[in-house]
N, C-alpha and C. Protein backbone atom coordinates (compact mmCIF):
# COMPACT_ATOMS: atom_id res chain seq x y z
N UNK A 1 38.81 25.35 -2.23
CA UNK A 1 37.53 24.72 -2.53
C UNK A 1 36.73 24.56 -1.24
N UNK A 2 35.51 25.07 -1.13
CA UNK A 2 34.58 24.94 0.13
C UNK A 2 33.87 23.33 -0.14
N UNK A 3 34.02 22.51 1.43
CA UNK A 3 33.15 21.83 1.60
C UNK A 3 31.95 21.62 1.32
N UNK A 4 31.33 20.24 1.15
CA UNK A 4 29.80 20.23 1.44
C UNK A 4 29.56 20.13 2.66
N UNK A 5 28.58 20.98 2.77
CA UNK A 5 27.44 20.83 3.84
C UNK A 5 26.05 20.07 3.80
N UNK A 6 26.22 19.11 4.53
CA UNK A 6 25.19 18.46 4.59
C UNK A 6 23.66 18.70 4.71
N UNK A 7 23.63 19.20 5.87
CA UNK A 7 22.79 20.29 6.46
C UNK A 7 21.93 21.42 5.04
N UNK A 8 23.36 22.01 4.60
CA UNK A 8 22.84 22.95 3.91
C UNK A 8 22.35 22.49 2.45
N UNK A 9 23.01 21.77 2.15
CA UNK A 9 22.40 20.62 0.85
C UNK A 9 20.66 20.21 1.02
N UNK A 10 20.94 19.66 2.09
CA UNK A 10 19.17 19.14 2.44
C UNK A 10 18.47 20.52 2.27
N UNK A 11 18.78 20.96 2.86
CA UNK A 11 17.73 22.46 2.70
C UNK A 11 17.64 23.22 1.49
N UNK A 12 18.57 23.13 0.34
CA UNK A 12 18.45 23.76 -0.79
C UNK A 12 17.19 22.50 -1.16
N UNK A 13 17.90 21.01 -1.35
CA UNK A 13 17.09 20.37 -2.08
C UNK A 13 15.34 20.61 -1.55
N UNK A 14 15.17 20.57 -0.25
CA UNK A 14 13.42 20.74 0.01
C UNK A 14 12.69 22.25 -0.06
N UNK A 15 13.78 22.93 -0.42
CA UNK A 15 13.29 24.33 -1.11
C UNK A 15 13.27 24.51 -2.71
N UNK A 16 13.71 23.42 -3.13
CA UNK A 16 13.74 23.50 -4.67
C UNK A 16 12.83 22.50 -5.24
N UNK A 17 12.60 21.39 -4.18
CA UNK A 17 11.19 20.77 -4.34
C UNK A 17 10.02 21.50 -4.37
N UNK A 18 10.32 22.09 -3.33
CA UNK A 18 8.76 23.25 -2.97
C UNK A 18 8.83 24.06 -3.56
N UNK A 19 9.55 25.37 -4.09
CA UNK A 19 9.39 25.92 -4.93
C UNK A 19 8.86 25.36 -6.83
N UNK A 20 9.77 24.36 -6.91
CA UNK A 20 8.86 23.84 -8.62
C UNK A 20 8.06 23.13 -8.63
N UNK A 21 7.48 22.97 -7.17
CA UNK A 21 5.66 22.28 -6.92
C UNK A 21 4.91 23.53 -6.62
N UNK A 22 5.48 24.18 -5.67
CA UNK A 22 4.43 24.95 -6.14
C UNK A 22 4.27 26.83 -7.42
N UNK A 23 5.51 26.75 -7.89
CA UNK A 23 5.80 27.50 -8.77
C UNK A 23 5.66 27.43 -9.93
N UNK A 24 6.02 25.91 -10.35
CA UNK A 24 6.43 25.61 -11.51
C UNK A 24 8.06 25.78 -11.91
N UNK A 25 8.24 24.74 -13.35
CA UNK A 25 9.55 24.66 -13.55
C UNK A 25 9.84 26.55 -14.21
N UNK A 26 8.98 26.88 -14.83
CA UNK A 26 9.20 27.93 -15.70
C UNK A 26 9.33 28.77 -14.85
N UNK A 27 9.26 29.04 -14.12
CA UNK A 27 9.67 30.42 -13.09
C UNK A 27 10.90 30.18 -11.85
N UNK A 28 11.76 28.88 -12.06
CA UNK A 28 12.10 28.44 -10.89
C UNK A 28 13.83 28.60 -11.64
N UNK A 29 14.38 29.79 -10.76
CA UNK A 29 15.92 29.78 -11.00
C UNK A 29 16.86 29.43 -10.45
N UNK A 30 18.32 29.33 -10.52
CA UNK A 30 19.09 28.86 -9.37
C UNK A 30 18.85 30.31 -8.78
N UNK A 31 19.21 31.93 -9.23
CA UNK A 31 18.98 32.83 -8.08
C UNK A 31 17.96 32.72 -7.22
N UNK A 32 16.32 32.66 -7.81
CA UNK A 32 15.46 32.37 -6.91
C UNK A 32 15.67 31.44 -5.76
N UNK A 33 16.14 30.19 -5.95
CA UNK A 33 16.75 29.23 -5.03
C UNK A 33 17.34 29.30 -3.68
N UNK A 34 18.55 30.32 -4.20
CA UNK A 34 19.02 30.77 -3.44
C UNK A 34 18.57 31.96 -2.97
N UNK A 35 17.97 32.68 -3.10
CA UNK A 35 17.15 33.56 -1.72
C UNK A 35 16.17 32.99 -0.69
N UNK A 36 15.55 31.46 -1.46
CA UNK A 36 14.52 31.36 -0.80
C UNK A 36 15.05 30.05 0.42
N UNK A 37 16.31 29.76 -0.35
CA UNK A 37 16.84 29.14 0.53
C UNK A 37 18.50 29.31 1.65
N UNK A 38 18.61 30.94 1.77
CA UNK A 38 19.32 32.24 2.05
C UNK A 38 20.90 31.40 2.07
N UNK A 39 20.97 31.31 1.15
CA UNK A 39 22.31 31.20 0.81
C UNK A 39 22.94 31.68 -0.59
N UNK A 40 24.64 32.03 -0.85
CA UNK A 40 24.68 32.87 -1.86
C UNK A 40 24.42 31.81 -3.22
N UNK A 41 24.34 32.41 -4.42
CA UNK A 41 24.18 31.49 -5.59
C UNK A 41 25.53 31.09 -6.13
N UNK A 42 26.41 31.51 -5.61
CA UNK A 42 27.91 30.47 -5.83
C UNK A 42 27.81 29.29 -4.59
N UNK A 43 27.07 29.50 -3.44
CA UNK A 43 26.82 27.95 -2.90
C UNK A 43 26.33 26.98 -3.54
N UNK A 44 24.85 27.18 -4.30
CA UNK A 44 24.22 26.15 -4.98
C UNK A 44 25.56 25.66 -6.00
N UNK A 45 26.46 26.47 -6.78
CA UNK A 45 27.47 25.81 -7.67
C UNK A 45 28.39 24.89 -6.65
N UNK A 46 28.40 24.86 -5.62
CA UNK A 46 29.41 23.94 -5.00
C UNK A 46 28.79 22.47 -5.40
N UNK A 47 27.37 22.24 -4.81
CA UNK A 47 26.33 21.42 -5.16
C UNK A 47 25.87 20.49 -6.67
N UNK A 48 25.35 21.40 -7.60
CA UNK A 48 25.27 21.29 -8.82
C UNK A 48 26.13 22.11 -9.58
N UNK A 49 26.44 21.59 -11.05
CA UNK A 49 26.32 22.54 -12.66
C UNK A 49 26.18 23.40 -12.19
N UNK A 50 24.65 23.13 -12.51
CA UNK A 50 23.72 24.26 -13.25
C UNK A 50 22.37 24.01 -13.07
N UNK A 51 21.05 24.60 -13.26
CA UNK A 51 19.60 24.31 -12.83
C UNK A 51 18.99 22.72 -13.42
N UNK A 52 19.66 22.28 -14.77
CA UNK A 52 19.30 20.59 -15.39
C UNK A 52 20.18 19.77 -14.29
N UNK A 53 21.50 19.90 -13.86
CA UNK A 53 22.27 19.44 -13.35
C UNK A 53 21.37 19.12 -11.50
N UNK A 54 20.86 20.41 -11.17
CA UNK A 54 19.87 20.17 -10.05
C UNK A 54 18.56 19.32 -9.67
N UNK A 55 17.89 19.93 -10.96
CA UNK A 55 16.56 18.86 -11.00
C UNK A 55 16.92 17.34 -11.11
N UNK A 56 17.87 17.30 -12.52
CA UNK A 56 18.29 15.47 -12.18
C UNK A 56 18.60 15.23 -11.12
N UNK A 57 19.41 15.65 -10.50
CA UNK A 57 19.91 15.32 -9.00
C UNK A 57 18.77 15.18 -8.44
N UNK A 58 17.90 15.76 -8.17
CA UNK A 58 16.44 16.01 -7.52
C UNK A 58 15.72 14.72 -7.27
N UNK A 59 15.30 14.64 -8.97
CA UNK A 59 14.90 13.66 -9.23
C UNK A 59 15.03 11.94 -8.92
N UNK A 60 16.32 12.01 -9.32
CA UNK A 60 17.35 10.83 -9.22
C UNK A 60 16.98 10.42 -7.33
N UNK A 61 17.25 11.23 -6.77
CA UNK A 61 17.49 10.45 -5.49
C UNK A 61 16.08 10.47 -4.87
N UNK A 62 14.52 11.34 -5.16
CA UNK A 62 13.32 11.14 -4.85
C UNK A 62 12.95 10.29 -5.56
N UNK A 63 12.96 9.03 -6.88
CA UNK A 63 12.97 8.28 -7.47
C UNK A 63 13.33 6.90 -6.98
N UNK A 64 14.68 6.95 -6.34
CA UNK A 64 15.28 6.04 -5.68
C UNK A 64 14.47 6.16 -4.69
N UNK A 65 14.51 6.68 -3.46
CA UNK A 65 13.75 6.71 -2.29
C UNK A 65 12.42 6.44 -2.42
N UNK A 66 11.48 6.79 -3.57
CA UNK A 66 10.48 6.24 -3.70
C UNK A 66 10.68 4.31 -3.71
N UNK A 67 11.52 4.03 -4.93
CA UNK A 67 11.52 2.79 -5.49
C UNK A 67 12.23 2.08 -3.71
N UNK A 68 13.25 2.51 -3.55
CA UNK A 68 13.45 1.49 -2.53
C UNK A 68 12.41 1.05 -1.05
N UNK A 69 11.64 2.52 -0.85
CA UNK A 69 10.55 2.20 -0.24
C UNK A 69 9.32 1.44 -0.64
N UNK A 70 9.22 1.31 -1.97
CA UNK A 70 8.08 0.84 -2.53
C UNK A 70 8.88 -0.94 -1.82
N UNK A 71 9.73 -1.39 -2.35
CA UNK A 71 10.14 -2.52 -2.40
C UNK A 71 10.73 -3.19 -0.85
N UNK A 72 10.83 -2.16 -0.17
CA UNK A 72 11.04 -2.44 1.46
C UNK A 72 10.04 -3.92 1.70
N UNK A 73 10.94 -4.66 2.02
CA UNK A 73 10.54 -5.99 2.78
C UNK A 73 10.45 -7.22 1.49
N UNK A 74 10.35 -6.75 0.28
CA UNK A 74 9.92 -7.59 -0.85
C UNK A 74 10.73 -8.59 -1.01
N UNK A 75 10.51 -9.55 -1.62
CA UNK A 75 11.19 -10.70 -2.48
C UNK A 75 10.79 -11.51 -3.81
N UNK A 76 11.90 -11.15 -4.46
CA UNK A 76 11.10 -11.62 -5.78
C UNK A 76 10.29 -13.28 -6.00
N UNK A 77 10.31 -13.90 -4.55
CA UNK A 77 9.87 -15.15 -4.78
C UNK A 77 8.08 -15.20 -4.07
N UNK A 78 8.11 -14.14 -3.49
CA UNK A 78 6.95 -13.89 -3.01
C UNK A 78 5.76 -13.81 -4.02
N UNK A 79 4.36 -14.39 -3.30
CA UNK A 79 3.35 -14.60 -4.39
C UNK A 79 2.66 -13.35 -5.11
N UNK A 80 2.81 -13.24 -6.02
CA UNK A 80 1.86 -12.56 -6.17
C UNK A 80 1.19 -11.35 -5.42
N UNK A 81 0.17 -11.91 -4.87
CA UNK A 81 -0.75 -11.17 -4.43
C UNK A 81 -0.21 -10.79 -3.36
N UNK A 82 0.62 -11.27 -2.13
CA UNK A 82 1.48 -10.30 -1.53
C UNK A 82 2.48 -9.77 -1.75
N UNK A 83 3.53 -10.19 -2.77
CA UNK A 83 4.29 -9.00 -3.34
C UNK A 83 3.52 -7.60 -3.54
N UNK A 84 2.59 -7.46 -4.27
CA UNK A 84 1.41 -6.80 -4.90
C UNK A 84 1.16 -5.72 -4.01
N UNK A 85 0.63 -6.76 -2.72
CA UNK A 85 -0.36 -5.96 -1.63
C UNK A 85 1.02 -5.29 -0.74
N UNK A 86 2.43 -5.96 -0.60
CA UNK A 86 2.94 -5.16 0.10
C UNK A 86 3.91 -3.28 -1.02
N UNK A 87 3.79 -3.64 -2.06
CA UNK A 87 4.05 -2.97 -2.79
C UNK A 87 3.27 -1.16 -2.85
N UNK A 88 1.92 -1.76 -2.66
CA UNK A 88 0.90 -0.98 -2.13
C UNK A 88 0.91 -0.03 -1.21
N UNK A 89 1.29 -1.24 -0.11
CA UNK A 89 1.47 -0.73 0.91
C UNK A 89 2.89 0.24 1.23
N UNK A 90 4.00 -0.13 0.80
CA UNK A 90 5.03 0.79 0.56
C UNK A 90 4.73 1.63 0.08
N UNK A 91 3.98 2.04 -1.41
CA UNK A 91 3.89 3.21 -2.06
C UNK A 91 3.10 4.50 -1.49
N UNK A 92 2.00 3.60 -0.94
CA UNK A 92 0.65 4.85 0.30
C UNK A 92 2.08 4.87 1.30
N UNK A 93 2.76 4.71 1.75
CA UNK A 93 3.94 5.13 2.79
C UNK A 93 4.43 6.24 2.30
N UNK A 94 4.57 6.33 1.16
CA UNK A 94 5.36 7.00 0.84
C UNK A 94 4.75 8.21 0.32
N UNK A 95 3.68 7.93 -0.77
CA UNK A 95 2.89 9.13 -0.47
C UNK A 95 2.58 10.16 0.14
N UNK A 96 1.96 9.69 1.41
CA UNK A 96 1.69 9.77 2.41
C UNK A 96 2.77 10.78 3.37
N UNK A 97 4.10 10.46 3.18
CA UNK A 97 4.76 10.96 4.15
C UNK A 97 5.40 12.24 3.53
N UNK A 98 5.78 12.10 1.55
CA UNK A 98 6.54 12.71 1.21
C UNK A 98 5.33 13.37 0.00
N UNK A 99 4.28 13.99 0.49
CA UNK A 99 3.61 14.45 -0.69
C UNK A 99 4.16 15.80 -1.31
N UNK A 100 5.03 16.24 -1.29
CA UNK A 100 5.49 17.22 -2.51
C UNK A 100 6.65 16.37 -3.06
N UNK A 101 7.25 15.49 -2.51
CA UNK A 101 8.73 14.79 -3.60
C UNK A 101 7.71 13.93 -5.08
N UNK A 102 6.29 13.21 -4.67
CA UNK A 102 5.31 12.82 -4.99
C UNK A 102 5.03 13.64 -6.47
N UNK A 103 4.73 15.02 -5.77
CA UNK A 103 4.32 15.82 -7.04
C UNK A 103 5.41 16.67 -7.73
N UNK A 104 6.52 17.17 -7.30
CA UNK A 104 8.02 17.20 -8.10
C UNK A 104 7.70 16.35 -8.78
N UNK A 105 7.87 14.94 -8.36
CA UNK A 105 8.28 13.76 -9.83
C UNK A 105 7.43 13.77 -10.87
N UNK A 106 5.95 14.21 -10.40
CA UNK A 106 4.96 13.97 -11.39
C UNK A 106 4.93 15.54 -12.42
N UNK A 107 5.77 16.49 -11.57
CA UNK A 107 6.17 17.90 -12.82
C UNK A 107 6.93 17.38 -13.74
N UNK A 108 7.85 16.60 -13.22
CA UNK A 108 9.22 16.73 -14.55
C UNK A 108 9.42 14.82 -15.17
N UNK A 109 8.48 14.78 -14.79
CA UNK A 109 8.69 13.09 -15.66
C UNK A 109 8.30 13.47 -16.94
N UNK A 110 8.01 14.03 -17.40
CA UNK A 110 8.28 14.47 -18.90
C UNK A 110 9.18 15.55 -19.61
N UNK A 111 9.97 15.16 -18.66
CA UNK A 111 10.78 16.57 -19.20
C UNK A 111 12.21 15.49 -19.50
N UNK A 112 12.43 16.11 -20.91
CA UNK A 112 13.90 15.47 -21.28
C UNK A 112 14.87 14.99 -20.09
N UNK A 113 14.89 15.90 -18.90
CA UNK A 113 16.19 15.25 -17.82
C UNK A 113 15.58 14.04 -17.33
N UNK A 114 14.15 14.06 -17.45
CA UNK A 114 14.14 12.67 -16.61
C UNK A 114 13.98 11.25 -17.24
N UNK A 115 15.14 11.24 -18.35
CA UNK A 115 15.13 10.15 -19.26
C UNK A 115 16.31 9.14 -18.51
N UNK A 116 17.79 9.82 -17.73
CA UNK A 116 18.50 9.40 -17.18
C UNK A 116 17.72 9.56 -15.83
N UNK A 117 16.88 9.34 -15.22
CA UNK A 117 16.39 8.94 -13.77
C UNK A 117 15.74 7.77 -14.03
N UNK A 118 15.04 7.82 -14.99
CA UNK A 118 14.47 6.45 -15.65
C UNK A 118 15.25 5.44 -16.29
N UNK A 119 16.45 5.68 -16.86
CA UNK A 119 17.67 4.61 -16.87
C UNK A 119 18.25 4.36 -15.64
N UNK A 120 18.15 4.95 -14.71
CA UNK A 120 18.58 4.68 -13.40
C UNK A 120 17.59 3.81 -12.53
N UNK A 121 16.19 3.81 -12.55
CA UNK A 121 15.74 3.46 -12.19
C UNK A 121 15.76 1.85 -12.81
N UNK A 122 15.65 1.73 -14.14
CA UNK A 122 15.96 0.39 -14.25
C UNK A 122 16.72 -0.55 -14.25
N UNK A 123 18.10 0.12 -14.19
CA UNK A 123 19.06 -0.35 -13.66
C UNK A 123 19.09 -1.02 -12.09
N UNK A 124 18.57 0.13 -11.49
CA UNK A 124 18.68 -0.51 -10.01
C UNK A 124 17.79 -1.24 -9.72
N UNK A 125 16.75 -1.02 -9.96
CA UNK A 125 15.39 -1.71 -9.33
C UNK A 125 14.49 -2.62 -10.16
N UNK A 126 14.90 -2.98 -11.88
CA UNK A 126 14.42 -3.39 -12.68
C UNK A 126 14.86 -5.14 -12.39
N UNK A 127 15.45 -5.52 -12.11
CA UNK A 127 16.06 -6.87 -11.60
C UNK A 127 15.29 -7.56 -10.65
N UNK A 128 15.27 -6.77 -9.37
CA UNK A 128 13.91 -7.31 -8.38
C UNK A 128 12.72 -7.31 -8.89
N UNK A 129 12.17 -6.14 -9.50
CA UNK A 129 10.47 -6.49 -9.96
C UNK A 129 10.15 -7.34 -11.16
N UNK A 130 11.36 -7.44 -12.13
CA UNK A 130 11.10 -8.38 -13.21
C UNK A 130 11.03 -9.56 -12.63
N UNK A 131 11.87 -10.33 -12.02
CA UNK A 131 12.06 -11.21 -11.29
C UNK A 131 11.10 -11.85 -10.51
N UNK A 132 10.03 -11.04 -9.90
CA UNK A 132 8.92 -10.99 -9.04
C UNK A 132 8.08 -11.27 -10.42
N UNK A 133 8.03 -10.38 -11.51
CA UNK A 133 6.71 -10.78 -12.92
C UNK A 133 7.20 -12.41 -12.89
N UNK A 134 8.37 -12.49 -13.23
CA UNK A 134 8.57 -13.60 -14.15
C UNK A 134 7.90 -15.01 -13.03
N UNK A 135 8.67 -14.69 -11.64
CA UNK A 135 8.37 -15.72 -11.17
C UNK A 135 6.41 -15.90 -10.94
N UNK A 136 5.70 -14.68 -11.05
CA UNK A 136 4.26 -14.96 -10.97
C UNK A 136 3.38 -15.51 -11.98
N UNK A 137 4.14 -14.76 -12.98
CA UNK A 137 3.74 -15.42 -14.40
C UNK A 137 4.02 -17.33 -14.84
N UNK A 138 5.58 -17.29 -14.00
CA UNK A 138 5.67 -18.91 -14.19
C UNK A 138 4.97 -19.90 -13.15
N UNK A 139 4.56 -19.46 -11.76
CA UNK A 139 3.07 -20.04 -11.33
C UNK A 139 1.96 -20.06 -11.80
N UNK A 140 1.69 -19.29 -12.32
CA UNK A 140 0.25 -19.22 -13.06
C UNK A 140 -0.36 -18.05 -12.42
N UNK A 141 0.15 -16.53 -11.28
CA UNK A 141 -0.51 -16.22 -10.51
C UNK A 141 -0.88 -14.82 -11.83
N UNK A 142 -0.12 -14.66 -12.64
CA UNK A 142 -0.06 -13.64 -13.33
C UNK A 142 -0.43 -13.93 -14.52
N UNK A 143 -0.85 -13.03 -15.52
CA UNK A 143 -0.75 -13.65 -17.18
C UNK A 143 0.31 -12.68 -18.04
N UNK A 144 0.91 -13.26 -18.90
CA UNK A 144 2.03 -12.65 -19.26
C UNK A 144 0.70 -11.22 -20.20
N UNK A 145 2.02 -9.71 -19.94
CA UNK A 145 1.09 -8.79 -20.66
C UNK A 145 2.55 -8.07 -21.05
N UNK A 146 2.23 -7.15 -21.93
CA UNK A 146 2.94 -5.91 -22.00
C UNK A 146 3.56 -5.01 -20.65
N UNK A 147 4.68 -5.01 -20.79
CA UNK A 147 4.87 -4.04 -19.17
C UNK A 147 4.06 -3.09 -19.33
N UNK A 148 3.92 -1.54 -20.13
CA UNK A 148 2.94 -0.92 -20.26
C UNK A 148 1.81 -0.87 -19.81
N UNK A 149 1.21 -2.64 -19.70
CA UNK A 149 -0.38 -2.96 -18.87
C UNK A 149 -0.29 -3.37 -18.34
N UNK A 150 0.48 -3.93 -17.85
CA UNK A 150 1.14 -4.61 -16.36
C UNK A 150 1.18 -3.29 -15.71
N UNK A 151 1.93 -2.40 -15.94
CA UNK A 151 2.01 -1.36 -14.70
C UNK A 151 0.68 -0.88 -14.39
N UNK A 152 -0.29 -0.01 -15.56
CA UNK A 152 -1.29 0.62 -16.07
C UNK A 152 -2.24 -0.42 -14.75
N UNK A 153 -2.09 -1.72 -15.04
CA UNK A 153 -3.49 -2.53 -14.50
C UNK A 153 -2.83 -2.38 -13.05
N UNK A 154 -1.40 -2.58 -12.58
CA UNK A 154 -1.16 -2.97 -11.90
C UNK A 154 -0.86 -1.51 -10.32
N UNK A 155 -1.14 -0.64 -10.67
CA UNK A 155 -0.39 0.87 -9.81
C UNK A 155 -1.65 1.95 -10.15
N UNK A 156 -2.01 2.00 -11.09
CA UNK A 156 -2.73 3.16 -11.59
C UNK A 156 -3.71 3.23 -10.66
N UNK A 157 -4.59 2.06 -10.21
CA UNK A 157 -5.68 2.25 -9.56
C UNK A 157 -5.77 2.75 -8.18
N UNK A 158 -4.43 2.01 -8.18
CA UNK A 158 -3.88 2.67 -6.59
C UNK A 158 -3.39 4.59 -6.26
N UNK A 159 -2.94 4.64 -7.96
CA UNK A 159 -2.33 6.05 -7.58
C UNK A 159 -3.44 7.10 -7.75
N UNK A 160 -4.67 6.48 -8.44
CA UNK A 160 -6.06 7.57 -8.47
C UNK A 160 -6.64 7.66 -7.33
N UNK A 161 -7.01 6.34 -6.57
CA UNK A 161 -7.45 6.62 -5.43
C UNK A 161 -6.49 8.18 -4.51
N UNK A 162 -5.16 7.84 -4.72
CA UNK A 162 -4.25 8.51 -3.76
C UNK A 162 -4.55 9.92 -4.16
N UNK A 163 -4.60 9.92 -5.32
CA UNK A 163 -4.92 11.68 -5.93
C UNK A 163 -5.74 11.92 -6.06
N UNK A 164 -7.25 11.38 -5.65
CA UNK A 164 -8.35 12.09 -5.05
C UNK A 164 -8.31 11.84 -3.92
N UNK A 165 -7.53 11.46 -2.61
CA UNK A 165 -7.54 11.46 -1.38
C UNK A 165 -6.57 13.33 -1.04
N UNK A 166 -5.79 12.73 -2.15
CA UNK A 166 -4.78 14.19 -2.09
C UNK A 166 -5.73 15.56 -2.54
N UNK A 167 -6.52 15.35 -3.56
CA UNK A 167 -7.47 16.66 -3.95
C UNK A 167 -8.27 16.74 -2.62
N UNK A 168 -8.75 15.89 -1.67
CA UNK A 168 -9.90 15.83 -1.31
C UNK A 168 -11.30 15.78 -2.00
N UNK A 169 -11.43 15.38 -2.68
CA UNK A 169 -12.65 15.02 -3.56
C UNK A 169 -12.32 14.01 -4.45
N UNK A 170 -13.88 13.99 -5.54
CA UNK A 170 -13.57 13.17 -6.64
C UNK A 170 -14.75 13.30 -7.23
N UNK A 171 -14.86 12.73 -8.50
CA UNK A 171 -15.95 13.13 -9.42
C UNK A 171 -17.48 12.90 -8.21
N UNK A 172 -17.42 11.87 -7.80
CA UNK A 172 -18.69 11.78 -6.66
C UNK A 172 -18.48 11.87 -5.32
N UNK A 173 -17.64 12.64 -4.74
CA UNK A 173 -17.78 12.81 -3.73
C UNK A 173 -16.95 13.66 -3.37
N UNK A 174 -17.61 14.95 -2.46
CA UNK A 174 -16.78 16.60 -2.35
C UNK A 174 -15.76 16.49 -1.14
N UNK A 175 -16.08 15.39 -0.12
CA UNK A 175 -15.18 15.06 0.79
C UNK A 175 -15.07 13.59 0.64
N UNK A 176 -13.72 13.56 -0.12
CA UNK A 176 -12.88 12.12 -0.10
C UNK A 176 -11.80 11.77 0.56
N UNK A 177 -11.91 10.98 1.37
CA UNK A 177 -10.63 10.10 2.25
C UNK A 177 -10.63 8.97 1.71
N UNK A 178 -9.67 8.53 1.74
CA UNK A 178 -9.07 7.06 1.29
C UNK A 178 -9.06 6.42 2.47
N UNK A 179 -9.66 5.03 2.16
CA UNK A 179 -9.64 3.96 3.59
C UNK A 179 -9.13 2.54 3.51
N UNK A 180 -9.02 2.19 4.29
CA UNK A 180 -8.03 0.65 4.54
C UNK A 180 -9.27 -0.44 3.26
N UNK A 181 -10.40 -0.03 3.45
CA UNK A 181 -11.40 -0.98 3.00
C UNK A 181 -11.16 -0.70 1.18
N UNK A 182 -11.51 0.89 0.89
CA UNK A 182 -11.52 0.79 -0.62
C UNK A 182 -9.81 0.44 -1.15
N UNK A 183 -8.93 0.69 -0.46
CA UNK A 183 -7.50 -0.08 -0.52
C UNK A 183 -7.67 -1.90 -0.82
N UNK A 184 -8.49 -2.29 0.10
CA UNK A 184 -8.18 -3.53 -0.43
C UNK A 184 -8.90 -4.08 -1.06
N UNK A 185 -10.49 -3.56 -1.49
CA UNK A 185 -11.37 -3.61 -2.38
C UNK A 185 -11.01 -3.47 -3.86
N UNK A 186 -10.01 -2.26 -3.92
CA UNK A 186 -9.34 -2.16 -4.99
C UNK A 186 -8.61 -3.02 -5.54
N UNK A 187 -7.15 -3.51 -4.69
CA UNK A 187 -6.14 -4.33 -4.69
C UNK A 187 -6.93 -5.72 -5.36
N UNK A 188 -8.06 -6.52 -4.41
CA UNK A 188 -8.64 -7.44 -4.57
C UNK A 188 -9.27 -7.76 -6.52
N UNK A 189 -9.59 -6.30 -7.01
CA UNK A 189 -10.27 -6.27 -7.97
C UNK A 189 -8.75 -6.12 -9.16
N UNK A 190 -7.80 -6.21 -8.59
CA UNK A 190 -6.51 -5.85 -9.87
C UNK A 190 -6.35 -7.03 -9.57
N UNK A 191 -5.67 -7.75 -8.96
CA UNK A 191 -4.84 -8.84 -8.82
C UNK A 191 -6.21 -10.16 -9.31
N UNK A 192 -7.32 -9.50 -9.61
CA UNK A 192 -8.60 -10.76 -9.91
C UNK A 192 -7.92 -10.55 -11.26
N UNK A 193 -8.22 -9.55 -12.11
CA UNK A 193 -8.35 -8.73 -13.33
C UNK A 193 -6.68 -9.50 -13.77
N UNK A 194 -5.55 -9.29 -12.95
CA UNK A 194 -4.53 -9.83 -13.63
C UNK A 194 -4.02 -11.45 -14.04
N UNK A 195 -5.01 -12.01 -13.08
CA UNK A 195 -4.74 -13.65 -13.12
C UNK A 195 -5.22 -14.14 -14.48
N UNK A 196 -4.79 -15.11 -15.06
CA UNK A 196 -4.66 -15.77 -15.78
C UNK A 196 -6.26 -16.63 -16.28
């Protein structure tokens, strides 16, 4: 039985990111994989299964790395509005640093495998952020909602800005950058919108 390689693991996985961002899932094989990431296709089997067996894997640990960066420094006793604002601020980190793991997740979050990344995710990380609702909601900083509009009110605004900073444009404007100001202009206008 051959070892893992560490080394060589990392490099399949950021060639199999990049290839089904910018390929797509429908054209993306384990052979392709392995040419583009010059190793034989009985290596990738040391690794994974099989190509579902890969993407979950994929998924699973750019999911985690998102969530634990999002939550870097947090505490579920923290108010509100800086839980909120540092949450923010973790997520543009992350964006920011890892924009194709970013758009991988946003290919296959609808795809049947990523039903167990999303049980994973609430498993691990569902304890701290509930914890953080409950305690804002029992100050008064929050109003109790549907998670559904809790997230929707609470991320969305943040992740449009990010994906017309990422297009470079937006419906009004052909050169768009994202700035510290419409960041907290934004932030300021959710956390009004969510209070009670």
């Amino acid at each position: 039985m051959r070892t893992r390689d560490v080394n060589k693991e990392n490099l399949i996985q950021e060639k199999a990111i990049e290839m089904i961002v910018k390929q797509g899932l429908d054209g993306f094989s384990m052979q392709k994989l392995a040419k583009a990431a010059n190793v034989s296709p009985a290596t990738l089997y040391i690794y994974y299964k099989d190509r579902d067996d890969l993407i979950t894997q994929l998924a699973t640990s750019v999911s985690n790395r998102l969530m634990e960066t999002s939550l870097k420094g947090m505490h579920p006793k923290m108010s509100f509005a800086d839980g909120l604002e540092l949450q923010w601020k973790n997520r543009m980190e992350f964006f920011f640093k890892y924009p194709l793991d970013v758009e991988f997740i946003e290919q296959i979050r609808y795809m049947p495998t990523y039903d167990s990344v999303r049980d994973n995710i609430r498993k691990n990380f569902g304890d701290v952020l509930g914890k953080f609702v409950h305690n804002a909601i029992n100050r008064g900083e929050l109003q109790p909602l549907p998670f559904e509009v809790y997230w929707s009110m609470a991320f969305a605004p943040l992740y449009q800005l990010i994906k017309f900073h990422a297009q470079g444009n937006s419906p009004a404007n052909a050169s768009f950058r994202i700035t510290d100001d419409m960041v907290k202009q934004t932030l300021e206008l959710v956390i009004k919108a969510l209070k009670p």
